[in-house]
N, C-alpha and C. Protein backbone atom coordinates (compact mmCIF):
# COMPACT_ATOMS: atom_id res chain seq x y z
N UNK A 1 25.27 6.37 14.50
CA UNK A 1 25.11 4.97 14.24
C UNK A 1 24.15 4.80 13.08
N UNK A 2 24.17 3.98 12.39
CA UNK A 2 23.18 3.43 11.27
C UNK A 2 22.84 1.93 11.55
N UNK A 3 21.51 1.39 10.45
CA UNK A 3 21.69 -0.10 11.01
C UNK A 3 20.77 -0.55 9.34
N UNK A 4 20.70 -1.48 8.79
CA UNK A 4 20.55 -2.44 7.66
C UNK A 4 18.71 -1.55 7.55
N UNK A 5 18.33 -2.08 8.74
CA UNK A 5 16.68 -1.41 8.90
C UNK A 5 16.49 -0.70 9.82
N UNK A 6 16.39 0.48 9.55
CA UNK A 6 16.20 1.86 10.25
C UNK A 6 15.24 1.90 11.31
N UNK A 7 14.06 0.76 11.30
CA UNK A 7 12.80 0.62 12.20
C UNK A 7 13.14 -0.18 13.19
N UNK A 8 14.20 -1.54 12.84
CA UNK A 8 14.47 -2.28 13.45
C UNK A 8 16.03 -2.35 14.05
N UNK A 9 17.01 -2.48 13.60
CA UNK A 9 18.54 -2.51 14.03
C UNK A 9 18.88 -1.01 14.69
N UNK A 10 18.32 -0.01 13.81
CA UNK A 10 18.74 1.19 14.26
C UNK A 10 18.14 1.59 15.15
N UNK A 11 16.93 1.58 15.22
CA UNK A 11 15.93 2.17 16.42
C UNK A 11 16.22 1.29 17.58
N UNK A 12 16.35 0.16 18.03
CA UNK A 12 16.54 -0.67 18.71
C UNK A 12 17.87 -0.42 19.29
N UNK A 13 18.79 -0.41 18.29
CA UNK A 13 20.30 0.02 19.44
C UNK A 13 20.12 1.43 19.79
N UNK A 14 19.48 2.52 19.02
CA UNK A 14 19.97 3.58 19.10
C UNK A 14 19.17 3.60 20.50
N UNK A 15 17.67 3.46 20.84
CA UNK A 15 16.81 3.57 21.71
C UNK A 15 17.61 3.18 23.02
N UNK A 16 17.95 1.84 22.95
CA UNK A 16 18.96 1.23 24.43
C UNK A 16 19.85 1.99 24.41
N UNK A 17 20.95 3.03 23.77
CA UNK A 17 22.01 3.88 23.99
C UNK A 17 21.53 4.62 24.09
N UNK A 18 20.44 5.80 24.24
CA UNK A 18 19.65 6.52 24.76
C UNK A 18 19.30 5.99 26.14
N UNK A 19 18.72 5.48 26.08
CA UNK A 19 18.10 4.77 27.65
C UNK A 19 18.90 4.58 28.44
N UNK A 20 20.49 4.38 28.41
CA UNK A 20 21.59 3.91 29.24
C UNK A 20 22.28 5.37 29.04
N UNK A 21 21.84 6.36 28.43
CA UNK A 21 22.31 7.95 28.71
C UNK A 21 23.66 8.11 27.87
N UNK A 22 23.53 7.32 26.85
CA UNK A 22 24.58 8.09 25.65
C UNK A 22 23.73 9.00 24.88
N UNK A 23 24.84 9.76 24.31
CA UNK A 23 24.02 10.30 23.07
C UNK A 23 24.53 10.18 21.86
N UNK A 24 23.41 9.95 21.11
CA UNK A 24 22.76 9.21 19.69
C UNK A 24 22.96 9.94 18.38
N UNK A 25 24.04 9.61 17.52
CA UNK A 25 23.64 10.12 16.16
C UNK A 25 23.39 9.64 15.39
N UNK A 26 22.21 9.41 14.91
CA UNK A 26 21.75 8.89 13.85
C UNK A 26 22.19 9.19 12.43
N UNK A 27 22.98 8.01 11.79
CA UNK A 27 23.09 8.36 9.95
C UNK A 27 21.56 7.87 9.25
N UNK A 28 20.84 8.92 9.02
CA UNK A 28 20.23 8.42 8.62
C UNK A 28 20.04 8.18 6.96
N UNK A 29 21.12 8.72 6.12
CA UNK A 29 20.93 8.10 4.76
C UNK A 29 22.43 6.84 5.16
N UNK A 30 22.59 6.38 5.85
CA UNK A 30 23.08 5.15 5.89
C UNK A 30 22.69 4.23 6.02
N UNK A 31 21.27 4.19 6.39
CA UNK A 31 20.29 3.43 7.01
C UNK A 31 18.78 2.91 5.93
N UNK A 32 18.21 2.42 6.08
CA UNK A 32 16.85 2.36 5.19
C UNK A 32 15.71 1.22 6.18
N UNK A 33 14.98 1.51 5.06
CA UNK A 33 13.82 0.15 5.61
C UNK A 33 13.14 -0.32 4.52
N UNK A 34 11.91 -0.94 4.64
CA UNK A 34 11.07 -1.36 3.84
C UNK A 34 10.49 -0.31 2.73
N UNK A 35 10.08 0.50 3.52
CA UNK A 35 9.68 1.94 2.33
C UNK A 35 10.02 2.85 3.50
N UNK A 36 9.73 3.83 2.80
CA UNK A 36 10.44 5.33 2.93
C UNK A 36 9.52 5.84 3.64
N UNK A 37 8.26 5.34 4.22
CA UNK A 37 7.27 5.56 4.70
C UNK A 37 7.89 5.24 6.25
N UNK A 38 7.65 3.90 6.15
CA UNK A 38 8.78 2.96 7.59
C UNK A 38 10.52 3.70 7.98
N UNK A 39 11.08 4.24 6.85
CA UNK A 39 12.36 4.74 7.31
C UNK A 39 12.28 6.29 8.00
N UNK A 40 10.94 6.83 7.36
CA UNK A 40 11.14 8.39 8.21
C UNK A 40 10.01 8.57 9.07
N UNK A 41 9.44 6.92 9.66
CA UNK A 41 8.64 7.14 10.82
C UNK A 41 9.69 6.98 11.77
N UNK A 42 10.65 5.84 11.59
CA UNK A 42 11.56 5.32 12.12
C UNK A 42 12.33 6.56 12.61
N UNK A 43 12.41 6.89 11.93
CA UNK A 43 13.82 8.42 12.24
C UNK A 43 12.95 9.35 13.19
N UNK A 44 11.84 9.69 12.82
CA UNK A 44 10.95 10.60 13.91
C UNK A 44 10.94 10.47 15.25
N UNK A 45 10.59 8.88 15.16
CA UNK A 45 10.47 8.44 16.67
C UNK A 45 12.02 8.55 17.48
N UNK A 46 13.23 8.14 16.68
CA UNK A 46 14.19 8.64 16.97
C UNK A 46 14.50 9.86 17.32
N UNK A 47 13.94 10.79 16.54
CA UNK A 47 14.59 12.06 17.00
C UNK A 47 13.87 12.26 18.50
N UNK A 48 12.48 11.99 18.21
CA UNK A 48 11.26 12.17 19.44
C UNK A 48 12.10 11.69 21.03
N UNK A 49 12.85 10.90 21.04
CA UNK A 49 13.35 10.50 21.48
C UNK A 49 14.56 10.66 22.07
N UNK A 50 15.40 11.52 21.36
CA UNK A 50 16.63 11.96 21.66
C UNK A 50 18.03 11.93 20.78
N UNK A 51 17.77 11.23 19.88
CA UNK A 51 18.59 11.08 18.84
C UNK A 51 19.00 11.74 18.07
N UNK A 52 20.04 11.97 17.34
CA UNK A 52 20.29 13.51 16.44
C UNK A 52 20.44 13.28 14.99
N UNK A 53 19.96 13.20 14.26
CA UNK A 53 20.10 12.96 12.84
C UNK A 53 21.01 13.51 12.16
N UNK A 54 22.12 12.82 11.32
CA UNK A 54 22.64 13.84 10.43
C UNK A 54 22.80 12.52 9.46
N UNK A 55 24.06 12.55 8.73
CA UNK A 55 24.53 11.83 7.05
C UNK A 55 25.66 11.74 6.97
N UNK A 56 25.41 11.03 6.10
CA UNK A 56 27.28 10.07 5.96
C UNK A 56 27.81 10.74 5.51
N UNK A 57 27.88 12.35 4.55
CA UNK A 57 28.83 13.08 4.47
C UNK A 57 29.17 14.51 5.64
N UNK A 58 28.43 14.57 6.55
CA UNK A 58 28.94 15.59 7.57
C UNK A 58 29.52 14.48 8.39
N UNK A 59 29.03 12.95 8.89
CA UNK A 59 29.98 12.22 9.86
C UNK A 59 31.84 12.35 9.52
N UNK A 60 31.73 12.13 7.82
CA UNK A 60 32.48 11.92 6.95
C UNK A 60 33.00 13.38 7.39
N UNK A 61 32.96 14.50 7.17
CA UNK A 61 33.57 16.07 6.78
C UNK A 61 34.41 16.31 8.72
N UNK A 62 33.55 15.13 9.20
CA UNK A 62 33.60 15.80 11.05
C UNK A 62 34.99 15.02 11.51
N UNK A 63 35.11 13.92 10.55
CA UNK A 63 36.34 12.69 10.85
C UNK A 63 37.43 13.70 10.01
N UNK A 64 37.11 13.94 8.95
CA UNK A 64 38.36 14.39 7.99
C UNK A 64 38.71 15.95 8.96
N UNK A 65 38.29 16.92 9.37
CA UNK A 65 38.61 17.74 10.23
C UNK A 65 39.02 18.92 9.66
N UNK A 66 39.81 18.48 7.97
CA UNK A 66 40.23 19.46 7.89
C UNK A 66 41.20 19.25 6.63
N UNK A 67 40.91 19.87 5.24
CA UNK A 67 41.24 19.33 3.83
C UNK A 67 43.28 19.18 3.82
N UNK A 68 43.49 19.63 5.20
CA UNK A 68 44.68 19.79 5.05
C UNK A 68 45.66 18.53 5.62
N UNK A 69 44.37 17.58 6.16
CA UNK A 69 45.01 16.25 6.67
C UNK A 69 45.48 15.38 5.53
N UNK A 70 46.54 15.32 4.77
CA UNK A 70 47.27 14.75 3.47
C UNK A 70 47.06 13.37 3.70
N UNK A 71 46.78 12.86 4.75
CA UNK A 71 47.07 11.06 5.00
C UNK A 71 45.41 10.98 4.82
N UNK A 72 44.79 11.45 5.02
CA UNK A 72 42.94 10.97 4.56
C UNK A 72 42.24 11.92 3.48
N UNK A 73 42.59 13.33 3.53
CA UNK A 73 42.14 13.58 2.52
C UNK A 73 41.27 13.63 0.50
N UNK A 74 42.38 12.92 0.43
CA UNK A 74 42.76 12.18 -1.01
C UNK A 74 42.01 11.43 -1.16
N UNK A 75 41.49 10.40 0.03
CA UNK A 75 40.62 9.23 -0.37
C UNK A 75 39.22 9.67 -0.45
N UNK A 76 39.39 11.06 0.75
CA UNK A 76 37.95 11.37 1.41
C UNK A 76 37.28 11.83 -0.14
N UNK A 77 38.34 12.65 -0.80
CA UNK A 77 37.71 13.59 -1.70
C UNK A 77 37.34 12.40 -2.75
N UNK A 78 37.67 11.35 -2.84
CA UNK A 78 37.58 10.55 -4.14
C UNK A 78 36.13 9.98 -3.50
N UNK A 79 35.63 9.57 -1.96
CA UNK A 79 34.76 9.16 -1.94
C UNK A 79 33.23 9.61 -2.43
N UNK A 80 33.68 11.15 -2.20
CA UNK A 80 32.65 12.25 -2.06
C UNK A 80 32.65 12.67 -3.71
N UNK A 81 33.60 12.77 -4.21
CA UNK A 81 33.60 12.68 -5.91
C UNK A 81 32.67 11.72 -6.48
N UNK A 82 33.06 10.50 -6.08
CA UNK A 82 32.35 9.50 -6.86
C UNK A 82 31.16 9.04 -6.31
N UNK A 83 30.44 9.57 -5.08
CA UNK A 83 28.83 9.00 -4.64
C UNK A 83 28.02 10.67 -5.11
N UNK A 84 28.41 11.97 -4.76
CA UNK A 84 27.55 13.07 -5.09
C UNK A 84 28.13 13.86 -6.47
N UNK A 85 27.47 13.55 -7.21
CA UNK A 85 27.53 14.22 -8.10
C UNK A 85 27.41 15.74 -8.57
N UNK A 86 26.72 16.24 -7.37
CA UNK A 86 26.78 17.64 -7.64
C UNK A 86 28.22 18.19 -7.01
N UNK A 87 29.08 17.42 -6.47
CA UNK A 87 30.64 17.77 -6.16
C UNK A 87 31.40 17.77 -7.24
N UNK A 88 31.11 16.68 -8.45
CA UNK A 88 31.98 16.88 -9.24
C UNK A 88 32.20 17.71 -10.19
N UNK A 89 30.75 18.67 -10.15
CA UNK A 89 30.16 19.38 -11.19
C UNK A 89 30.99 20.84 -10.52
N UNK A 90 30.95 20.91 -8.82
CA UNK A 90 32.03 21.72 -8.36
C UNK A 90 33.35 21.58 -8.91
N UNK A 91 33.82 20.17 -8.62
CA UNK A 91 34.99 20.21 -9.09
C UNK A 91 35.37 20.46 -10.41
N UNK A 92 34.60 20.89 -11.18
CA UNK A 92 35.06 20.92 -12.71
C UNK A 92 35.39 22.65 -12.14
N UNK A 93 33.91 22.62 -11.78
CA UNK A 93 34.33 24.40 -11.76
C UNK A 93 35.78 24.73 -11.46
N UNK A 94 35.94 24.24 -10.10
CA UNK A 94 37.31 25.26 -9.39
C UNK A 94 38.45 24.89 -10.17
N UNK A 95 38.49 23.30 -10.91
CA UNK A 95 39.83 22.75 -11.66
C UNK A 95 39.78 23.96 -12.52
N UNK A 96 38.40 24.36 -13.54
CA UNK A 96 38.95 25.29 -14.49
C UNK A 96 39.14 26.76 -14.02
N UNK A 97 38.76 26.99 -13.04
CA UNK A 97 38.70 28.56 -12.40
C UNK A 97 40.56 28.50 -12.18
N UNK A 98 40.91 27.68 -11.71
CA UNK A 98 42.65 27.35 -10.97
C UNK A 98 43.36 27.53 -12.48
N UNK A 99 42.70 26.25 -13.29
CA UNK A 99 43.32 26.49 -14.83
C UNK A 99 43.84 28.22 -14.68
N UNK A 100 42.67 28.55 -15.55
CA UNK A 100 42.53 29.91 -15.99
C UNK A 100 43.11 30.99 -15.24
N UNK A 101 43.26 30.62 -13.86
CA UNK A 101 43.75 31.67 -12.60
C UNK A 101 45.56 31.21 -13.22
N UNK A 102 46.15 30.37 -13.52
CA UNK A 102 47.05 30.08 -13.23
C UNK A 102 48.15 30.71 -15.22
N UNK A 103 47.10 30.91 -15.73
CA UNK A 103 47.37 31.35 -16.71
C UNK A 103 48.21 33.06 -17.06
């Protein structure tokens, strides 16, 4: 789960779905607060708590399952292309490694 403010929306639902005995994954770069001070006290007390931290690209990698799903794939890779930049700097690589392999 994520929430607008990491101290307040997120900690607050995530805490009551803890307390009622779900378990909690926290996105926490989906999430923020006031400063970065407030967002990774916020997350501490979360974890302190029971919550599991991870990010919007392993939630993302855990839904897609598997590069071979053709109906989500395509979009997934365009999402992950265009927010991390150190993917695309991969992707140059393997496009020209494939080039050159294919030569």
């Amino acid at each position: 789960m994520a929430g607008i403010q990491t101290d307040v929306c997120l900690a607050l639902t995530a805490l009551t779905a803890l307390d009622r005995g779900h378990a909690v994954y926290t996105v926490v770069d989906a999430s923020a607060a006031t400063t970065k001070e407030t967002h990774d006290t916020a997350v501490q007390r979360l974890i302190q708590a029971g919550a599991i931290p991870t990010n919007w690209l392993a939630v993302g990698s855990e839904l897609q399952r598997s590069w071979t799903e053709q109906r989500t794939a395509p979009a997934f890779a365009q999402v992950i292309y265009e927010q991390l930049s150190s993917w695309r700097h991969q992707n140059a690589l393997t496009t020209n490694v494939r080039a050159n392999a294919a030569k």
